[in-house]
Protein backbone atom coordinates (compact mmCIF):
# COMPACT_ATOMS: atom_id res chain seq x y z
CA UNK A 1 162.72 -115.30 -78.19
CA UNK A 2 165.88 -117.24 -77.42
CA UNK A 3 167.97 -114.42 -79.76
CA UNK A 4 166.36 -111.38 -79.39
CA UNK A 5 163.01 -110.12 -77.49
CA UNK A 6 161.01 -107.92 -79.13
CA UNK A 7 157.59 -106.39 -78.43
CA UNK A 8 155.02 -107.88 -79.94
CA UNK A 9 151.46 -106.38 -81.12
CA UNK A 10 150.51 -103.62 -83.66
CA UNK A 11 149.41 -101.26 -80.89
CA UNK A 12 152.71 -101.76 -79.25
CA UNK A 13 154.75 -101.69 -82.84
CA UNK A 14 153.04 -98.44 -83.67
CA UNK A 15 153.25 -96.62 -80.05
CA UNK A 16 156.76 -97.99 -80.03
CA UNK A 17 157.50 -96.03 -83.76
CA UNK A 18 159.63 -93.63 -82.10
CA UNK A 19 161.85 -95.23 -80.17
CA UNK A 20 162.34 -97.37 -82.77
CA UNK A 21 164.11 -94.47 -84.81
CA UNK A 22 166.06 -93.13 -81.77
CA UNK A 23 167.56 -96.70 -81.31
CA UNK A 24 168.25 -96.91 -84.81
CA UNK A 25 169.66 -93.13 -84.82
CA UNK A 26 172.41 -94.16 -82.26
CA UNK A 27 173.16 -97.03 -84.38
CA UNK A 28 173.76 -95.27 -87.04
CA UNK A 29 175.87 -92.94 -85.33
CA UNK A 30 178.65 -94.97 -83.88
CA UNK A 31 178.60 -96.90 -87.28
CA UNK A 32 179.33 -93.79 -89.25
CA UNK A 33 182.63 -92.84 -86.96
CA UNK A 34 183.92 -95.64 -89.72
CA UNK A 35 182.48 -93.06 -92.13
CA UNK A 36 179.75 -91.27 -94.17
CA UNK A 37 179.75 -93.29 -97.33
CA UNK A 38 177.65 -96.81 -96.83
CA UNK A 39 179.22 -97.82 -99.71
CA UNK A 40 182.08 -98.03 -98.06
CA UNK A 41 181.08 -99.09 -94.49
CA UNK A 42 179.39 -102.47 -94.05
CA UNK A 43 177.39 -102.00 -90.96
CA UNK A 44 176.55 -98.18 -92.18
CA UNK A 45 175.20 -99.92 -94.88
CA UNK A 46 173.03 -102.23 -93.30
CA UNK A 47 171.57 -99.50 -90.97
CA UNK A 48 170.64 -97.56 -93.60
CA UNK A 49 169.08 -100.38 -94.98
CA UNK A 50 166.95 -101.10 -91.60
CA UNK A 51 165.95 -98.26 -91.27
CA UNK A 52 164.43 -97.14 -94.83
CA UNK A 53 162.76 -100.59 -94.41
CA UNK A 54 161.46 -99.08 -91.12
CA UNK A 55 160.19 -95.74 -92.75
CA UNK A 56 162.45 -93.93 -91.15
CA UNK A 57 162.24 -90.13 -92.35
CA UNK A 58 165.33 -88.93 -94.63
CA UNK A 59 166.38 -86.24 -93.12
CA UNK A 60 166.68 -88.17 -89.43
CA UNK A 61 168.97 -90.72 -90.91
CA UNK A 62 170.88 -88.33 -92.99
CA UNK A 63 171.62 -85.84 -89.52
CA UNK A 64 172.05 -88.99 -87.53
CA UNK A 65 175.23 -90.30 -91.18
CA UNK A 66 176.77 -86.42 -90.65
CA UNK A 67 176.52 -86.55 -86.57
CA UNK A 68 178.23 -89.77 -85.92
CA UNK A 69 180.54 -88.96 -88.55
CA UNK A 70 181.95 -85.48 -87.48
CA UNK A 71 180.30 -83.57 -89.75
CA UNK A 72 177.82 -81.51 -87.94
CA UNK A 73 180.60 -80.19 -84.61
CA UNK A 74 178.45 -82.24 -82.23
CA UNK A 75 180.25 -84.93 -79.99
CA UNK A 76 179.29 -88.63 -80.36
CA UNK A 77 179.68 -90.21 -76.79
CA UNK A 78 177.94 -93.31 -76.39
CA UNK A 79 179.03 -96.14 -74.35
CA UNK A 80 178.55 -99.29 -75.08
CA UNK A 81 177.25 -101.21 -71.56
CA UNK A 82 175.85 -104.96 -71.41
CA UNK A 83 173.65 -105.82 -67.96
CA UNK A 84 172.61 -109.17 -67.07
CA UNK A 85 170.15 -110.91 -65.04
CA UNK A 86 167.25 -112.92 -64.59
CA UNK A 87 163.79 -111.63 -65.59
CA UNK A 88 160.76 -113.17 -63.00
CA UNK A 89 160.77 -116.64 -62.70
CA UNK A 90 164.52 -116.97 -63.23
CA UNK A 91 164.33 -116.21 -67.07
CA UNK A 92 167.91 -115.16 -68.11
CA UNK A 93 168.51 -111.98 -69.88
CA UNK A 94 170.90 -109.70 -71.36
CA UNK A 95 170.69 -106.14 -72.06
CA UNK A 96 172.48 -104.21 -74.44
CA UNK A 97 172.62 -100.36 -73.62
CA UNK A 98 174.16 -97.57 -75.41
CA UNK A 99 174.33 -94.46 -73.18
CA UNK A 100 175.90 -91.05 -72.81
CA UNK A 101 175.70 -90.88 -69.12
CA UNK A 102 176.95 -94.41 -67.18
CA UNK A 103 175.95 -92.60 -63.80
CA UNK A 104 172.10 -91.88 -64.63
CA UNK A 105 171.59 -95.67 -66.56
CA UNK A 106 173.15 -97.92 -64.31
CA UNK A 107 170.81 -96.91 -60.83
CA UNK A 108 167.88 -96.94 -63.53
CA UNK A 109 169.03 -100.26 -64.40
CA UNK A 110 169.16 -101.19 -60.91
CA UNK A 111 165.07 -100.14 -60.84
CA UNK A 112 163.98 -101.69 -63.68
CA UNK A 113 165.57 -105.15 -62.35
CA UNK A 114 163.77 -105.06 -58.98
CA UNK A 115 161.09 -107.18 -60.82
CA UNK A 116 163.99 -109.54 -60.98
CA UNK A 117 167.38 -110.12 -60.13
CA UNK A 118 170.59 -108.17 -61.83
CA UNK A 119 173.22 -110.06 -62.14
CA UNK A 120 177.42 -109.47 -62.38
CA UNK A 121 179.91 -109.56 -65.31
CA UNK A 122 179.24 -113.00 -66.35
CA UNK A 123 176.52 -114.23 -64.32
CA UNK A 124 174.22 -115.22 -67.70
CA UNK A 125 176.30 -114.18 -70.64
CA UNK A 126 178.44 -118.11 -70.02
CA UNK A 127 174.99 -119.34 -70.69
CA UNK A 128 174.57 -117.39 -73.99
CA UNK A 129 176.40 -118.22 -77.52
CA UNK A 130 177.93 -114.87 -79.02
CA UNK A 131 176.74 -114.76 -82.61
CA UNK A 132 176.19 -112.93 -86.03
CA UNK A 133 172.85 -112.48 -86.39
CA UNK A 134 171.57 -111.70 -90.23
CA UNK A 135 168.18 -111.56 -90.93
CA UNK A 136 167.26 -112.25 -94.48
CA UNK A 137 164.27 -113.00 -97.06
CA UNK A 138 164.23 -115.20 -100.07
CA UNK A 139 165.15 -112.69 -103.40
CA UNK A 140 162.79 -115.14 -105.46
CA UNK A 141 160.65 -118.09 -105.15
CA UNK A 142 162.68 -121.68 -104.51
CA UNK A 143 165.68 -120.17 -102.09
CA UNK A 144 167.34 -123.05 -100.63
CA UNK A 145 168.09 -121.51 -97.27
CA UNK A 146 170.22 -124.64 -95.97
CA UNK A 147 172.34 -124.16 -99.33
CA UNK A 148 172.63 -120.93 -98.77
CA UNK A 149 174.14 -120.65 -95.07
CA UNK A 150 176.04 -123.55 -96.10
CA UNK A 151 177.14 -122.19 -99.62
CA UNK A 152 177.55 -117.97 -97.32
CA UNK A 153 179.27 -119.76 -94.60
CA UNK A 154 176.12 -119.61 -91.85
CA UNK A 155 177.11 -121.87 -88.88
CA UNK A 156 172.91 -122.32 -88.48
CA UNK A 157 169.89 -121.17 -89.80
CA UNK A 158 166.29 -120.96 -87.84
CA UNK A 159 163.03 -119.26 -88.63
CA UNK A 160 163.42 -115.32 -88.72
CA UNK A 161 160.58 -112.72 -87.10
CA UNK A 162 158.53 -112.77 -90.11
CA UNK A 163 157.09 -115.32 -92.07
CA UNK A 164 159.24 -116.49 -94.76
CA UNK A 165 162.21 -114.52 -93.50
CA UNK A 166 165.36 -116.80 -92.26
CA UNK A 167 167.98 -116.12 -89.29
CA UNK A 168 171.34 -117.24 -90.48
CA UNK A 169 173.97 -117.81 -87.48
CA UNK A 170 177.28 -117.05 -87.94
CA UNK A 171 180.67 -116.73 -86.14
CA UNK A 172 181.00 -113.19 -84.67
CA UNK A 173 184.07 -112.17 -86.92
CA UNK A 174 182.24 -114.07 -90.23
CA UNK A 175 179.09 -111.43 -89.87
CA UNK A 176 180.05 -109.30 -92.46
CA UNK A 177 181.67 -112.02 -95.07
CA UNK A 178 178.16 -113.89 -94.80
CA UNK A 179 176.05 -111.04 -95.08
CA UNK A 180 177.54 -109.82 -98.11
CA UNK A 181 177.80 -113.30 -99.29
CA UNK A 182 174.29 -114.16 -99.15
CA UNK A 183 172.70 -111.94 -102.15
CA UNK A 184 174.80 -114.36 -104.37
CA UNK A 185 172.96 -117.00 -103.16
CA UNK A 186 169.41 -115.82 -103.59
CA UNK A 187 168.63 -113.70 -100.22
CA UNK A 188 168.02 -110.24 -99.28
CA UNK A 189 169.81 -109.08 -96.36
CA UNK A 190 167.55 -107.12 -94.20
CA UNK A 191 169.63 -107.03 -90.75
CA UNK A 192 172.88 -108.28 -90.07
CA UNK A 193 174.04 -107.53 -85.89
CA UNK A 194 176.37 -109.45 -83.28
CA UNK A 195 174.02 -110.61 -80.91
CA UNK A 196 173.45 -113.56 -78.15
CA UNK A 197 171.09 -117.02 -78.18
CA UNK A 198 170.60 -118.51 -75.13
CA UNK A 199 172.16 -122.47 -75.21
CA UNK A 200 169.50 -123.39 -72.92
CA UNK A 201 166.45 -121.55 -73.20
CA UNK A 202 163.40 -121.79 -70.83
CA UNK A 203 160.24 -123.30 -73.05
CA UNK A 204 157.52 -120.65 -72.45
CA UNK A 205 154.94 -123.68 -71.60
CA UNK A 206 156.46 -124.21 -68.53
CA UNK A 207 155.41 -120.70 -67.09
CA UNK A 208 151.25 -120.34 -66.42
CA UNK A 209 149.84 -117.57 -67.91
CA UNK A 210 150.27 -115.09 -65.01
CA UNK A 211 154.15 -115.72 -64.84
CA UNK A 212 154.17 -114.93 -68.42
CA UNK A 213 152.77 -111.99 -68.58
CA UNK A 214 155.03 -110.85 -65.64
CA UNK A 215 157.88 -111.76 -67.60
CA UNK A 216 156.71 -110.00 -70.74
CA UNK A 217 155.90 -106.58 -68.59
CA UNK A 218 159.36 -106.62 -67.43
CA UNK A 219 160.86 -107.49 -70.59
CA UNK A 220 158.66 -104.58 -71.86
CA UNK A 221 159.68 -102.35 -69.49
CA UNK A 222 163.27 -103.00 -69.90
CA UNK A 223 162.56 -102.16 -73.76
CA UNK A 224 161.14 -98.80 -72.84
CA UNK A 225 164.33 -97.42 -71.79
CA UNK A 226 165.97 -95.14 -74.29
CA UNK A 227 169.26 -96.43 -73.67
CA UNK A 228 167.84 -100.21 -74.35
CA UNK A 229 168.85 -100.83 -77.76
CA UNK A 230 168.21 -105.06 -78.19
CA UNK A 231 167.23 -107.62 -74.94
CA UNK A 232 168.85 -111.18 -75.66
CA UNK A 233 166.50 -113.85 -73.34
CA UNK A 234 166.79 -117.19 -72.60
CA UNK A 235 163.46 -118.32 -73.82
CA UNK A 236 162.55 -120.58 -76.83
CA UNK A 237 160.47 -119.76 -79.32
């Protein structure tokens, strides 16, 4: 949890399907103002790549390539936006937001952080460590993850969300360079984002079971929003 929240639960993965594509869609979208051609784009390609791995349908993510990229007449006019605070029980958190309308997501913001405390410019984030993020599973049996971040240029490596997978750290402007030098050293790139890890997170064990689950319902809420696209908390794994 200390890099990035995420819901957990097959009820909630499958409930959660479509939001999953419309975050995924505005990804997509300001990637492809780069252009059209993955091949050609780095993070284009990677968000292609997350999101066939996610099912998303064809046509979706071919509409969202030609919106973002000009090609349809529509206008692309996302903001980027990052809120911070403390989720219940003084748990930090960051929230990443992409919107089209600053006037309408900031008061909702406001709302959703009455469970908590929202913060100013600054008020978390000097607690955080701006990273690359690149999520990645071994291409065949016997990866040496360790040889690989250090062989890619990772600055660390931890577990990743699924079993097996790894999390390789890097330097914000070494993201791309390690994520297209990993498949030389035996793993499959599934993700590769900037993101934020807390530097010290809270260890869930020292919350009781009712202050966790009014953490996670916050956290959860916070997710719901459509312009939520990741949550960065300060809790360890």
């Amino acid at each position: 949890m200390g890099a990035q929240w995420k819901a957990k639960g097959k009820e909630l993965a499958a409930n959660a399907r479509g939001r999953i594509f419309g975050k995924l869609s505005k990804d997509i979208m300001l990637a492809a103002r780069s252009g059209a051609d993955p091949a050609a784009n780095s993070r284009l390609r990677l968000l292609v790549e997350a999101a066939r791995k996610a099912s998303m349908p064809k046509d979706t993510l071919e509409r969202a390539i030609r919106k973002g990229a000009g090609l349809t007449g529509e206008a692309v006019n996302f903001e980027h936006v990052m809120y911070e605070g403390f989720a219940p029980h003084r748990v930090p958190v960051m929230v990443e937001c992409l919107t089209d309308n600053l006037n309408r997501t900031a008061p909702e913001m406001r709302v959703l952080f009455r469970k908590g405390q929202l913060g100013t410019s600054g008020s978390v984030s000097w607690d955080f460590d701006h990273l690359g993020m690149i999520e990645a599973e071994p291409a065949a049996a016997g990866a040496d993850a360790e040889l690989a971040a250090i062989e890619a240029g990772a600055q660390d490596l931890e577990p990743g969300e699924e079993p097996g997978n790894t999390l390789f750290l890097t330097d914000p402007a070494d993201l791309d360079l390690v994520s297209r030098a990993l498949p030389t050293h035996g793993f499959t790139v599934l993700s590769a984002k900037l993101g934020y890890k807390a530097k010290n997170p809270i260890d869930p064990a020292s919350l009781d079971a009712e202050q966790m689950a009014e953490v996670e319902a916050f956290l959860a809420a916070l997710d719901d929003h459509d312009d939520v696209q990741n949550l960065f908390v300060g809790l360890s794994a």
